[in-house]
Every structure is written in structure tokens, then in C-alpha cells.
N, C-alpha and C. Protein backbone atom coordinates (compact mmCIF):
# COMPACT_ATOMS: atom_id res chain seq x y z
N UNK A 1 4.50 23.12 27.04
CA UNK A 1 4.40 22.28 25.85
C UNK A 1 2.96 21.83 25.69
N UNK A 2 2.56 22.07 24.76
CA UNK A 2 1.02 21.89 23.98
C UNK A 2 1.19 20.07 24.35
N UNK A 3 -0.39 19.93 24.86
CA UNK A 3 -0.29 18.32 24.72
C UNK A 3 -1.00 17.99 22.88
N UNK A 4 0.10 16.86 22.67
CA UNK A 4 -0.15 16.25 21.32
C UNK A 4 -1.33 15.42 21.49
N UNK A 5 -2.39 14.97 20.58
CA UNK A 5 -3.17 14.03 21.07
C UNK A 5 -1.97 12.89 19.84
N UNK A 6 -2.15 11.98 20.23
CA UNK A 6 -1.25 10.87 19.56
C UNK A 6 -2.26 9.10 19.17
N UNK A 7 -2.03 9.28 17.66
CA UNK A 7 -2.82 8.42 17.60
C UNK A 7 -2.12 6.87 17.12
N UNK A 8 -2.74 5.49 17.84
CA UNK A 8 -2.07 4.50 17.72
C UNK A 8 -2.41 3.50 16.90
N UNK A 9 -1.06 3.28 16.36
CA UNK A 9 -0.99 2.44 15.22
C UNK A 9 -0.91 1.08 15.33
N UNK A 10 -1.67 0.23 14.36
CA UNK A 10 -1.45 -1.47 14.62
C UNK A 10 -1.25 -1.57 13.41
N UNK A 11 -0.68 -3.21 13.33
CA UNK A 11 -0.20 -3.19 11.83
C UNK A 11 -0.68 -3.07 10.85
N UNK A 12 -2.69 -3.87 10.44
CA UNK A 12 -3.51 -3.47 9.46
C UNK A 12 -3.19 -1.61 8.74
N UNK A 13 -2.94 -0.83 10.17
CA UNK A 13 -3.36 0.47 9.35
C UNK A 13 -2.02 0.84 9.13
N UNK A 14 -0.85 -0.21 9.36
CA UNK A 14 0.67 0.44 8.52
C UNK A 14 0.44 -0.64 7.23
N UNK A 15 0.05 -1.33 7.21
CA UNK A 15 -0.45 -1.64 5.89
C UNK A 15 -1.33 -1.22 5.05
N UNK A 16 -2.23 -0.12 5.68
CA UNK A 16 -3.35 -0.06 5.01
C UNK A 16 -2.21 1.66 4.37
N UNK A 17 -1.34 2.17 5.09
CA UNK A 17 -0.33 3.35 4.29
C UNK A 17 0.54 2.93 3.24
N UNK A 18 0.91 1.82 3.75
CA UNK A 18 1.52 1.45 2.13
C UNK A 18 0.55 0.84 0.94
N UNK A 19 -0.07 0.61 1.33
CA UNK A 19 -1.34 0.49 0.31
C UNK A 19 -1.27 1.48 -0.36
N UNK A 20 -2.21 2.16 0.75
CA UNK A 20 -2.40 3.68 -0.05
C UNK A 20 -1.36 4.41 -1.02
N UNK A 21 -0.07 4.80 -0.35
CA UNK A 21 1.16 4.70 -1.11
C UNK A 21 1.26 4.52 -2.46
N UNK A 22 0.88 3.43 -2.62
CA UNK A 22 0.93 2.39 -4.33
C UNK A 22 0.02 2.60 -4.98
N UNK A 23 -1.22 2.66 -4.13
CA UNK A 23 -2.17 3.53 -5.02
C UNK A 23 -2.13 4.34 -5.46
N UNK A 24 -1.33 5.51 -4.82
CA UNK A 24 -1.59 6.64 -5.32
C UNK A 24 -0.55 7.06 -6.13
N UNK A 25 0.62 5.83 -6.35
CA UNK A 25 1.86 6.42 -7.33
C UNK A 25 1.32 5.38 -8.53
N UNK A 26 0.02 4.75 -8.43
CA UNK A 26 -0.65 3.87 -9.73
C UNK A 26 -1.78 5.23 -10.07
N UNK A 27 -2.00 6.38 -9.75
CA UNK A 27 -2.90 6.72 -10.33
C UNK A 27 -4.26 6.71 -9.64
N UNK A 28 -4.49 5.56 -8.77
CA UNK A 28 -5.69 5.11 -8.48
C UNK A 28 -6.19 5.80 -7.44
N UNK A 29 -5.38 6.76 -6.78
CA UNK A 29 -5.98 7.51 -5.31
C UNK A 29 -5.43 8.57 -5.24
N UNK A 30 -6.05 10.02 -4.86
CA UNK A 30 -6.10 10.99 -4.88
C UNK A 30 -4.68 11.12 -3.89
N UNK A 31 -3.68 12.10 -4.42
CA UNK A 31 -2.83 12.68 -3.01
C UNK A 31 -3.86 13.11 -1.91
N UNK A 32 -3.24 12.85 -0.86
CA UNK A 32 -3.47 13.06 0.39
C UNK A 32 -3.77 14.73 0.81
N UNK A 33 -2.54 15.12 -0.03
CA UNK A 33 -2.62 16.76 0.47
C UNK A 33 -3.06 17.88 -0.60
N UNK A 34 -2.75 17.24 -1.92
CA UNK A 34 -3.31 18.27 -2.97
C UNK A 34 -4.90 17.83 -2.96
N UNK A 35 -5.35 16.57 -3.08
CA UNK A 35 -6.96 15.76 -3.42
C UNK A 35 -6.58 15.64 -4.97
N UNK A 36 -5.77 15.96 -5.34
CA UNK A 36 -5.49 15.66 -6.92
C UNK A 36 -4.87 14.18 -7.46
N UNK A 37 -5.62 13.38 -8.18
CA UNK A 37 -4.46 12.14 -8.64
C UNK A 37 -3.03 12.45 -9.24
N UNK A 38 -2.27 11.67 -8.74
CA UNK A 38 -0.91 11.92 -9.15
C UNK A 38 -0.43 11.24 -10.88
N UNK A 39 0.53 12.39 -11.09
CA UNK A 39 0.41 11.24 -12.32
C UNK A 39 1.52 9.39 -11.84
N UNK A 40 1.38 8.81 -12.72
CA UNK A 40 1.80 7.56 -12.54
C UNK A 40 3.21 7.48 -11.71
N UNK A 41 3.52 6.41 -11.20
CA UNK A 41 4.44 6.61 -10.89
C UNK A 41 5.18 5.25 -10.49
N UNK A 42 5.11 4.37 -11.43
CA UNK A 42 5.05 2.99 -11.47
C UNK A 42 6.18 2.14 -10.64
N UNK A 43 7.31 2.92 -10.64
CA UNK A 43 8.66 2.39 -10.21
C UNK A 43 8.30 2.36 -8.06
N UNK A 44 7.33 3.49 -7.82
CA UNK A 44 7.84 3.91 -6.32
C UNK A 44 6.11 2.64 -6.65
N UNK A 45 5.10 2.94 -6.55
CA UNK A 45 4.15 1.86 -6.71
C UNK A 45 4.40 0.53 -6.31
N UNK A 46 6.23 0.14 -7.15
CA UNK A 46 5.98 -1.46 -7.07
C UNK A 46 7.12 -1.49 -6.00
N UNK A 47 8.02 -0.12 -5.72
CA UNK A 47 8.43 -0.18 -4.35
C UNK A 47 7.94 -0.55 -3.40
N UNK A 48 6.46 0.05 -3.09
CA UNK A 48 5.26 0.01 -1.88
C UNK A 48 5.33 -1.53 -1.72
N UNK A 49 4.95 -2.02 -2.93
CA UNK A 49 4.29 -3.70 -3.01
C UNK A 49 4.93 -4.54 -2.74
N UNK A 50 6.75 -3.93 -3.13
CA UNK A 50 7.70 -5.03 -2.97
C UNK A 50 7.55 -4.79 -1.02
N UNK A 51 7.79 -3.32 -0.45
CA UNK A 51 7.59 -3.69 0.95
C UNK A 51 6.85 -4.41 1.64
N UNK A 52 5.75 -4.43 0.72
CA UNK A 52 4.68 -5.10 1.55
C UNK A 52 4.81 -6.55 1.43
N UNK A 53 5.54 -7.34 0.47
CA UNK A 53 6.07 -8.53 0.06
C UNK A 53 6.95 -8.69 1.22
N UNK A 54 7.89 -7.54 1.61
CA UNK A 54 8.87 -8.23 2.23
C UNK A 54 8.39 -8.36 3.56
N UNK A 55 7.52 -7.69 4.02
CA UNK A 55 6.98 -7.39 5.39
C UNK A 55 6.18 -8.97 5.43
N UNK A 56 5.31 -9.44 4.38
CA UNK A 56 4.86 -10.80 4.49
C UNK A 56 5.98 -11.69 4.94
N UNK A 57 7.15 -11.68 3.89
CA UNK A 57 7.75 -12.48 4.39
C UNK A 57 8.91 -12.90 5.52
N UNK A 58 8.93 -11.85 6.27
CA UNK A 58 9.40 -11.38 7.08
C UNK A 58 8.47 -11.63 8.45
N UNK A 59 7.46 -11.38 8.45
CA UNK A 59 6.38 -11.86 9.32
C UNK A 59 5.74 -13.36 9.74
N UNK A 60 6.40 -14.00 8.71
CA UNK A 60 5.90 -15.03 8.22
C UNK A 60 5.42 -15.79 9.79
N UNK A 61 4.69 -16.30 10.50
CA UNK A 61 4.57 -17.20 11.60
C UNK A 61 4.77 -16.28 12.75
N UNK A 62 4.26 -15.09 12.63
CA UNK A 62 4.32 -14.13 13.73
C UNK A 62 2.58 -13.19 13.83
N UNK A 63 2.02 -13.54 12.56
CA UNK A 63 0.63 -12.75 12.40
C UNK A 63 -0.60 -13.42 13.14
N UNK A 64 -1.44 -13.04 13.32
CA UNK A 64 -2.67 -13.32 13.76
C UNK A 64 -3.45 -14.18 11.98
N UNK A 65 -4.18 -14.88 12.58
CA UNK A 65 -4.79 -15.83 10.53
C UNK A 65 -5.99 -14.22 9.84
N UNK A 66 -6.21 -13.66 11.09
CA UNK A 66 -6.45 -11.99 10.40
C UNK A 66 -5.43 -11.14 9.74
N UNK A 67 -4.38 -10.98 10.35
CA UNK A 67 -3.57 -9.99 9.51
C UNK A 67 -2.87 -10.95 8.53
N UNK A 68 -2.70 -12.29 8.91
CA UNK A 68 -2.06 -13.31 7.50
C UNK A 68 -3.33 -12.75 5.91
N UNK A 69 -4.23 -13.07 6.21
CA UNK A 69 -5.56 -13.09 5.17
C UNK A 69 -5.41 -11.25 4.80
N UNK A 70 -5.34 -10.50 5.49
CA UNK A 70 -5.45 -9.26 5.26
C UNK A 70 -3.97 -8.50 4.73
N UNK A 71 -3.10 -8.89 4.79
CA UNK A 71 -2.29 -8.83 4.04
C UNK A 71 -1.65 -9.40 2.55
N UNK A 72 -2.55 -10.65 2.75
CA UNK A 72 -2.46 -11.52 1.39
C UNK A 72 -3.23 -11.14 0.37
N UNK A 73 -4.76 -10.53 1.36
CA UNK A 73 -5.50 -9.95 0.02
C UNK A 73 -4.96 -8.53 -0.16
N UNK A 74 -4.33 -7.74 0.20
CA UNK A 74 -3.94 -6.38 0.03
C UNK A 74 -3.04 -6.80 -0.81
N UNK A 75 -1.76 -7.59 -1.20
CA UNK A 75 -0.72 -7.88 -2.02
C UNK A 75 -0.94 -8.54 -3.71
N UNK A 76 -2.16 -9.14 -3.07
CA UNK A 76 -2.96 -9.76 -4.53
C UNK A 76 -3.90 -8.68 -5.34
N UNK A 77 -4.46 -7.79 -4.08
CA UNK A 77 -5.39 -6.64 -5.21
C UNK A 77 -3.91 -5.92 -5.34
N UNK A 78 -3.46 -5.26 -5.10
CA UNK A 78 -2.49 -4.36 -5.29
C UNK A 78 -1.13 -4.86 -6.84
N UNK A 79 -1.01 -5.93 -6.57
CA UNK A 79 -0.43 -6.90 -7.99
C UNK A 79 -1.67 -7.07 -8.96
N UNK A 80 -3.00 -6.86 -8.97
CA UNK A 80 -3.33 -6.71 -9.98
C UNK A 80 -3.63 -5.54 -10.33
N UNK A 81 -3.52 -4.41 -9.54
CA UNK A 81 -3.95 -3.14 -10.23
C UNK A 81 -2.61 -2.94 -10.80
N UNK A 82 -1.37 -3.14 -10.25
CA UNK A 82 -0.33 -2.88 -11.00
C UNK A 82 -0.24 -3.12 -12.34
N UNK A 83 -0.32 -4.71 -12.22
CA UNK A 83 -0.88 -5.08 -13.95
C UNK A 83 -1.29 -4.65 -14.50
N UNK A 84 -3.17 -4.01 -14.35
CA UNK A 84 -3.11 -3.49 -15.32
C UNK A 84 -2.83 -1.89 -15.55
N UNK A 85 -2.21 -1.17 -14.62
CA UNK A 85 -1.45 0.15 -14.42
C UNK A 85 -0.38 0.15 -15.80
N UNK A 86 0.76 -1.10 -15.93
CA UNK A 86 1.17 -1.52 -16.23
C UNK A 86 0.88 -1.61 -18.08
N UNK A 87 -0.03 -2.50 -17.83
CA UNK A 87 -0.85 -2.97 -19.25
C UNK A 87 -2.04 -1.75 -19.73
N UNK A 88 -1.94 -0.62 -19.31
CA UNK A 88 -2.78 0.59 -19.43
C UNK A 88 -1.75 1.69 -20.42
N UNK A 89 -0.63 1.45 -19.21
CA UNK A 89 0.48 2.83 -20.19
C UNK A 89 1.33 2.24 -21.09
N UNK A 90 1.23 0.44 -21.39
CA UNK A 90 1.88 0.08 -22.88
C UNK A 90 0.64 0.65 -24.11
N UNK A 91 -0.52 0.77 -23.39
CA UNK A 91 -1.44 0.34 -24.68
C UNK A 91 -2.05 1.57 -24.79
């Protein structure tokens, strides 16, 4: 059996995938595997955000005041690109 090299995850960078995630079903970030933007995809987007909502609150009094702050600002930029994702394909 081939050795795997295996790389380890902390929570910033499982947050920093659902990020990405939402970005990239808003338009705003290239797929991963084509390099092509996806078209919109607003519904799985505010899926990502709602996880990441629930993961806040779910965490609540268990984070470091780093991953509290770094998750709060990831949920606040990410709710406003939605917006105007949002306020882009009414208008």
C-alpha cells in the first residue's frame, strides 16, 4: 500500500471550505476543478452560510476569541456578498 501523505485540518481551514463553497455557488470564485466560474447558484450558497451560522452557534463558548472573530467576519462578508448576489440577479 502506497503511503498517503495526509494533510491536517483545523477548524479555520474547514471554514475557510465552506467559504469557498458559497463563493463559488455566488459566482465569486472560480470552480476548483474546471478554473471556470460557476454560474449562480444562490439556494446551495446560502446553504454554505446557513452551515456556517449553525456551526457558530453550535460552537458557541467552545472557540478560541481567534476562531470566535474569524468566523464572525467570514459570516458577515459572506451575508454581504450574498446580498448583493442577490440584489445583482433582481436587477
Amino acid at each position: 500500500m502506497a503511503d498517503k501523505q495526509r494533510t491536517s485540518i483545523d477548524f479555520p481551514t474547514f471554514l475557510l471550505s465552506l467559504c469557498s463553497s458559497a463563493l463559488i455557488h455566488m459566482g465569486e470564485a472560480p470552480d476548483p476543478v474546471s478554473g471556470e466560474k460557476s454560474p449562480k447558484n444562490l439556494p446551495l450558497a446560502q446553504q454554505s452560510i446557513d452551515l456556517l451560522a449553525l456551526l457558530q452557534e453550535k460552537t458557541k463558548g467552545n472557540l478560541s476569541k481567534d476562531e470566535e472573530r474569524f468566523l464572525e467576519q467570514l459570516l458577515y462578508d459572506l451575508r454581504m456578498k450574498y446580498i448583493e448576489a442577490v440584489n445583482t440577479k433582481k436587477g
